[in-house]
N, C-alpha and C. Protein backbone atom coordinates (compact mmCIF):
# COMPACT_ATOMS: atom_id res chain seq x y z
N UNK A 1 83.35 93.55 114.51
CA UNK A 1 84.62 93.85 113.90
C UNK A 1 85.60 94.27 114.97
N UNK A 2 86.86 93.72 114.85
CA UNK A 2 87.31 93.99 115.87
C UNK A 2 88.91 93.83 115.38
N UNK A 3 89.77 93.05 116.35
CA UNK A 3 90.91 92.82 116.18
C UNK A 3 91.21 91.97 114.90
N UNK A 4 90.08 90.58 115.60
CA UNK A 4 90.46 89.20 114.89
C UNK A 4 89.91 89.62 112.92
N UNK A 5 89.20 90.40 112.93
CA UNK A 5 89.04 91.06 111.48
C UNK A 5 90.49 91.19 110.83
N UNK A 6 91.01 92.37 111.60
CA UNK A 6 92.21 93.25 111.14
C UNK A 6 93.38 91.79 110.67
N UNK A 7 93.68 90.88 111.73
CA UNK A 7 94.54 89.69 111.54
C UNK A 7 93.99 88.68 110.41
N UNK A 8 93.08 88.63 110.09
CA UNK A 8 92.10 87.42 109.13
C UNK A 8 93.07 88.29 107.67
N UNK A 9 92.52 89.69 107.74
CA UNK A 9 92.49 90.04 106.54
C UNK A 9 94.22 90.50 106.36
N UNK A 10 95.09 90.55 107.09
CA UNK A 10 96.38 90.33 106.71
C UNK A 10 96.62 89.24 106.54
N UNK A 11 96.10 87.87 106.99
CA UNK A 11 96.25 87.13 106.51
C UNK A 11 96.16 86.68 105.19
N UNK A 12 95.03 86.93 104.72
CA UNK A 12 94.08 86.73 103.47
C UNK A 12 95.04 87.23 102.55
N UNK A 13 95.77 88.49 102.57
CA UNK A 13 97.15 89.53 101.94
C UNK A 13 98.01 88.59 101.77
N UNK A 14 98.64 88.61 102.68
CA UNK A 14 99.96 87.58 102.81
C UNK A 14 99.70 85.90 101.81
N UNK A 15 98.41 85.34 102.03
CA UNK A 15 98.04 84.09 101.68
C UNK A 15 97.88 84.37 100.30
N UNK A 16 97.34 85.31 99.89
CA UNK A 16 97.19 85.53 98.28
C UNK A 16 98.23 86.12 97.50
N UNK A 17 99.32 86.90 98.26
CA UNK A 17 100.66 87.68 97.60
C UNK A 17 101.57 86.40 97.06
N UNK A 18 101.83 85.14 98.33
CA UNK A 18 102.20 84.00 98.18
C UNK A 18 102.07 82.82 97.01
N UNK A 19 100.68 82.97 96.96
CA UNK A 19 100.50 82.09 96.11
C UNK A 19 100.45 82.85 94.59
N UNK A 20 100.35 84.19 94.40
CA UNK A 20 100.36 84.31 93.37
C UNK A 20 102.05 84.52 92.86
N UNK A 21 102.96 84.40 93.76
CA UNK A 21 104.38 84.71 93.35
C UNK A 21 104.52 82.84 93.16
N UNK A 22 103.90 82.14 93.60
CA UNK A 22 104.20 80.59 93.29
C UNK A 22 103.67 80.25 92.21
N UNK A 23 102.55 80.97 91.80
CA UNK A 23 102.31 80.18 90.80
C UNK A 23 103.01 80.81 89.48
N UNK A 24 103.28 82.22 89.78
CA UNK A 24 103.86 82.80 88.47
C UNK A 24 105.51 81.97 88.14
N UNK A 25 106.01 81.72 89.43
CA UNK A 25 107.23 80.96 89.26
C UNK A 25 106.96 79.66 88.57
N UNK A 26 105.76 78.83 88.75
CA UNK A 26 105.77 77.50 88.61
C UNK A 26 105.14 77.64 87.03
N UNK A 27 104.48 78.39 86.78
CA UNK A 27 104.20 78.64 85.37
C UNK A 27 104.52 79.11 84.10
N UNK A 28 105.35 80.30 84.51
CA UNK A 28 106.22 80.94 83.44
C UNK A 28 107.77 80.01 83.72
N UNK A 29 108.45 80.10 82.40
CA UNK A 29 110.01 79.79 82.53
C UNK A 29 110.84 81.11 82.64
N UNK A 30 111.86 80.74 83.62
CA UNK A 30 112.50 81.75 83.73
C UNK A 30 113.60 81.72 82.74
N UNK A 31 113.49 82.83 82.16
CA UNK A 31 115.23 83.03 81.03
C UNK A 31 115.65 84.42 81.56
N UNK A 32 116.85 84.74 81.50
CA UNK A 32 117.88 85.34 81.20
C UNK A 32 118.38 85.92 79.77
N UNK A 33 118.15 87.59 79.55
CA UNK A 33 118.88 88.19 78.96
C UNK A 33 119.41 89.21 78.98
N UNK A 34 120.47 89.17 78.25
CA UNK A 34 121.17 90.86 78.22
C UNK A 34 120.44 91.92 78.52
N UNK A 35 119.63 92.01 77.86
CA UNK A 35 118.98 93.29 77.34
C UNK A 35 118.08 93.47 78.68
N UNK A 36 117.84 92.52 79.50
CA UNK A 36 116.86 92.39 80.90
C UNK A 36 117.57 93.43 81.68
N UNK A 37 118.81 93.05 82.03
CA UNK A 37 119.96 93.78 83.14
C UNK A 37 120.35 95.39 82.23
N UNK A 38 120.24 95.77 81.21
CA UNK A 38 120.40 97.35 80.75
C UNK A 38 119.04 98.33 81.48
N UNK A 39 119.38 99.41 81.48
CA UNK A 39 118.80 100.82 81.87
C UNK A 39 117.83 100.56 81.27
N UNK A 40 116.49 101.00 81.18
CA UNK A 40 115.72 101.44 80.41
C UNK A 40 115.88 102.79 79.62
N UNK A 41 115.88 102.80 78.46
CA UNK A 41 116.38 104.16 77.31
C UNK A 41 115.60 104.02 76.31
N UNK A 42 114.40 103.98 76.41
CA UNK A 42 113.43 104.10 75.12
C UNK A 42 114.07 103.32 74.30
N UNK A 43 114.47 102.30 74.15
CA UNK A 43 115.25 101.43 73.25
C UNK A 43 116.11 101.68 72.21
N UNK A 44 116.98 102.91 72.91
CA UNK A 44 118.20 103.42 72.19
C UNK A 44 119.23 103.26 72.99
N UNK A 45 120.23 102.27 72.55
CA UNK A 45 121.72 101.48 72.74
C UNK A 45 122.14 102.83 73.83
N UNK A 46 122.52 102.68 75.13
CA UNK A 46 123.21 103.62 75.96
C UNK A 46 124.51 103.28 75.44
N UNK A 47 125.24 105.01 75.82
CA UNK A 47 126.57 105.26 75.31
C UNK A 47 126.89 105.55 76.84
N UNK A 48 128.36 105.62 77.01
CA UNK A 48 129.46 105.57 78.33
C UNK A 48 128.56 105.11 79.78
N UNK A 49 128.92 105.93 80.42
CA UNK A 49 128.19 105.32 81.82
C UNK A 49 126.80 105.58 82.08
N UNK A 50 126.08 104.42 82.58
CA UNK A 50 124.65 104.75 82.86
C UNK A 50 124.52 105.37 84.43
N UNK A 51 125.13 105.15 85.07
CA UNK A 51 125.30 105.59 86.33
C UNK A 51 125.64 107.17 86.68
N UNK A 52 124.61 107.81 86.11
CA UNK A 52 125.25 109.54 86.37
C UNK A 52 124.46 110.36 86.88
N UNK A 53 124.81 110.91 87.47
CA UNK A 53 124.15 112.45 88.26
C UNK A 53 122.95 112.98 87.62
N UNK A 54 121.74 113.00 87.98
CA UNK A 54 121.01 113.89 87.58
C UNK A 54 120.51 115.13 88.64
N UNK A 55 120.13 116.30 88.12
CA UNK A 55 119.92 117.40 89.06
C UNK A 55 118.58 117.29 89.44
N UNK A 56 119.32 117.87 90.86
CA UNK A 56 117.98 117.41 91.55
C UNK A 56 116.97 118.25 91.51
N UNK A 57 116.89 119.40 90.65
CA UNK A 57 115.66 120.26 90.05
C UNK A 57 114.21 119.44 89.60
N UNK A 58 115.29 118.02 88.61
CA UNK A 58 114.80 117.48 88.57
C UNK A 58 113.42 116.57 89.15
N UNK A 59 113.80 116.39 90.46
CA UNK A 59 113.19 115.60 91.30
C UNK A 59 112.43 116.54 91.98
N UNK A 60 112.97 117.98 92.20
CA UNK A 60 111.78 118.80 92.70
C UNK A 60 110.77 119.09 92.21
N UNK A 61 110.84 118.96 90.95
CA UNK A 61 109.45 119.59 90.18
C UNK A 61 108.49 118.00 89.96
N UNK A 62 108.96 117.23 90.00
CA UNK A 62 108.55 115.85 90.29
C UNK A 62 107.53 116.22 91.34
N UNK A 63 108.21 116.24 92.48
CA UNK A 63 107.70 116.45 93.62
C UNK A 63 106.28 117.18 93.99
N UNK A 64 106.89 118.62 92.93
CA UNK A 64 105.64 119.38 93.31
C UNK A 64 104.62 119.01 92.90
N UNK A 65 104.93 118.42 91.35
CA UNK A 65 103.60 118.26 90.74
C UNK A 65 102.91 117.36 91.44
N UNK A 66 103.66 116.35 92.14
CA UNK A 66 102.83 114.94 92.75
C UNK A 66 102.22 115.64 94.14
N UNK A 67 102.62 116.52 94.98
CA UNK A 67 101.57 117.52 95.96
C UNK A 67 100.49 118.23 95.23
N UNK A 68 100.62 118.33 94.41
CA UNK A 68 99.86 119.40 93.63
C UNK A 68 98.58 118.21 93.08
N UNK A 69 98.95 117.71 92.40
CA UNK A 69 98.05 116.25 91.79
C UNK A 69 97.72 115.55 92.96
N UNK A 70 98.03 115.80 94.33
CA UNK A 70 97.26 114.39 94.92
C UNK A 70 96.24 115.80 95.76
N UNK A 71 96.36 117.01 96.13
CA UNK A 71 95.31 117.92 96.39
C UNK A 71 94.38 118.01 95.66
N UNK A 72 94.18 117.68 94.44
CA UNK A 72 93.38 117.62 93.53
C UNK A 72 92.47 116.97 93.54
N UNK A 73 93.17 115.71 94.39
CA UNK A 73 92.24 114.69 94.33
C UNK A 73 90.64 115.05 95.76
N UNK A 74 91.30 116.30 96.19
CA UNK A 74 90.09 116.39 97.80
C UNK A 74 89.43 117.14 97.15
N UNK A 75 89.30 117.43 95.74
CA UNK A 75 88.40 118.17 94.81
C UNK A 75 86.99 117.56 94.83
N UNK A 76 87.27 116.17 94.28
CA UNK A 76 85.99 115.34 94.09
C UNK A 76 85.06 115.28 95.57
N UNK A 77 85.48 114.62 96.81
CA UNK A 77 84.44 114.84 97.69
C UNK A 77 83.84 116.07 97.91
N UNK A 78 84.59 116.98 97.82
CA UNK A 78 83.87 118.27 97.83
C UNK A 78 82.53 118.82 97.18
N UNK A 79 83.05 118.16 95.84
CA UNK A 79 82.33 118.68 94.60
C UNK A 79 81.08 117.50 95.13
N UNK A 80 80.95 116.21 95.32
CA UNK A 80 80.03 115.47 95.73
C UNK A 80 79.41 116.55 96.85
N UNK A 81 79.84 116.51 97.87
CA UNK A 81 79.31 117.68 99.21
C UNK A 81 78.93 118.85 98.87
N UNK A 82 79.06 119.38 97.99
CA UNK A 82 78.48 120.95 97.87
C UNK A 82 77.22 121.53 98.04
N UNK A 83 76.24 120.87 97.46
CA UNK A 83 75.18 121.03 97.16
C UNK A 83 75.09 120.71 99.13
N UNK A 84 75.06 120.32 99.79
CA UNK A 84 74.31 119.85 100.93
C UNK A 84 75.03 120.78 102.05
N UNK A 85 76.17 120.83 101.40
CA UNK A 85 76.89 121.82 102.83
C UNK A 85 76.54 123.02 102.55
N UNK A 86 76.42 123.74 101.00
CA UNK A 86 76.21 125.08 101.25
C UNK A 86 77.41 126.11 100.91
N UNK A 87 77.02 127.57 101.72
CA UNK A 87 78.00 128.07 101.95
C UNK A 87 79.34 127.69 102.11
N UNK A 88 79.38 127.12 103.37
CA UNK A 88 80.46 126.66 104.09
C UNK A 88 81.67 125.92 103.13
N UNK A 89 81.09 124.86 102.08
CA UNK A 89 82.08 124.34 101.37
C UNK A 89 82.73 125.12 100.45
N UNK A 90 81.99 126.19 100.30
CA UNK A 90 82.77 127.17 98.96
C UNK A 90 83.53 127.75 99.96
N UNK A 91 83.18 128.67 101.34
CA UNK A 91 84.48 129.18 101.85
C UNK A 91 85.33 128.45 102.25
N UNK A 92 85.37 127.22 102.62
CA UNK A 92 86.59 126.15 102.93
C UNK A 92 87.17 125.88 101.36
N UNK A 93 86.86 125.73 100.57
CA UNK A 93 87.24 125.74 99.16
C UNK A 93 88.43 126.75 98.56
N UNK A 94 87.52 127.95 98.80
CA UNK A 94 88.15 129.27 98.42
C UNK A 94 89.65 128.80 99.83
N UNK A 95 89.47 128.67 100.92
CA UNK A 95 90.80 128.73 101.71
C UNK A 95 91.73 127.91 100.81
N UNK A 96 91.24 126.57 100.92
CA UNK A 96 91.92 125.36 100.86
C UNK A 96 92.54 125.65 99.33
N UNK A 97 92.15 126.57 98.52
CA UNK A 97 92.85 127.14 97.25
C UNK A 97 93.59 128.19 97.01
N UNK A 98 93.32 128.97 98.40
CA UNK A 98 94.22 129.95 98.53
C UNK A 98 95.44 129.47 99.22
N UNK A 99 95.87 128.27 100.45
CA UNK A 99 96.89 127.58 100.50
C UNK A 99 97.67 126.76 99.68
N UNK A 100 96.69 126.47 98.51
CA UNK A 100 97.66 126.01 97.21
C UNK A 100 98.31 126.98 96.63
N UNK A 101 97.98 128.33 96.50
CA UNK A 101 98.39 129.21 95.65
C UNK A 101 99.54 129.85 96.48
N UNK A 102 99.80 129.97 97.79
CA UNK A 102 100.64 130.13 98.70
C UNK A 102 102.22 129.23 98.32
N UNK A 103 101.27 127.88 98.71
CA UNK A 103 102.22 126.78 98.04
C UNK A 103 103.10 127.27 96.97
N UNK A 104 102.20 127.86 96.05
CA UNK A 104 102.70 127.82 94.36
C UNK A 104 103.41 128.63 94.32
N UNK A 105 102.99 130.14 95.01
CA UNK A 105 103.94 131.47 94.74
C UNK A 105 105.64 130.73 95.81
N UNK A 106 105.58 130.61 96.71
CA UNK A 106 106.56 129.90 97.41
C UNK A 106 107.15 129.44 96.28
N UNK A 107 107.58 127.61 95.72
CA UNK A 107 108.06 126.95 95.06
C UNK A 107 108.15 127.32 93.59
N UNK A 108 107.30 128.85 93.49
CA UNK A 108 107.80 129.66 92.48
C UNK A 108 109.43 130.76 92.45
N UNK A 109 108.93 130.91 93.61
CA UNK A 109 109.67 131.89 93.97
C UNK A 109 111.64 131.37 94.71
N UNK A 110 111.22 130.06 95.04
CA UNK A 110 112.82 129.42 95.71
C UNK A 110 113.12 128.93 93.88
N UNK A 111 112.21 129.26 92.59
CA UNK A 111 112.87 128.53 91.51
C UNK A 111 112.52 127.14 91.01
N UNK A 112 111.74 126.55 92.19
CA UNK A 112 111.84 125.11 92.05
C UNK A 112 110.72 125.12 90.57
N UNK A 113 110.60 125.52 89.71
CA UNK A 113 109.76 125.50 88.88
C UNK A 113 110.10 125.65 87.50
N UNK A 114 111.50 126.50 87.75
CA UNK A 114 112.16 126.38 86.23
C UNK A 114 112.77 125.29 85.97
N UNK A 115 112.28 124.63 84.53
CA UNK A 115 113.13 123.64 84.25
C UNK A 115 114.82 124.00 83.66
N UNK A 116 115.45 123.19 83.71
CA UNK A 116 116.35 123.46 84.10
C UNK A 116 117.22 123.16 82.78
């Protein structure tokens, strides 16, 4: 394994992204409608402009949760590893949960948590 691996298999990417955007073109018909080019709104008729400001509280608590949910995910190898590491994984555990909770009091504390 080497280089010529790494190049085969971008290839293989590229060769299959291709053909599957050709064949979806050559198979489906393309139409055009109104309703294609509107906002998405749970399928209730938008009123005045769709183009408006939202706060960006918004997007912070987005945010956190998606740091918060992808730490979650270094849960599972752990939980696989435990039994064999021992000690050691519960006190790296206990840390690695006490820097979330750091995290949490923080982005509690600048607000980013009240909805708004």
């Amino acid at each position: 394994m080497g280089p010529a691996s790494m190049i085969v298999l971008i290839m293989a990417a590229v060769t299959f992204s291709v053909i599957a955007i050709l064949v979806s073109r050559t198979v489906l018909k393309a139409t055009w409608n109104p309703q294609k080019g509107e906002p998405y709104e749970c399928g209730i008729p938008t009123r005045g402009q769709t183009w408006i400001q939202f706060n960006v509280g918004y997007y912070l608590f987005a945010l956190i949760f998606l740091i918060f949910d992808v730490e979650l995910i270094f849960l599972y190898p752990w939980a696989v590893a435990v039994q064999q590491v021992g000690w050691i994984a519960l006190v790296e555990i206990v840390i690695f949960f006490f820097i979330l909770f750091i995290g949490f009091l923080y982005a509690h504390k600048k607000g980013a948590l009240k909805w708004v």
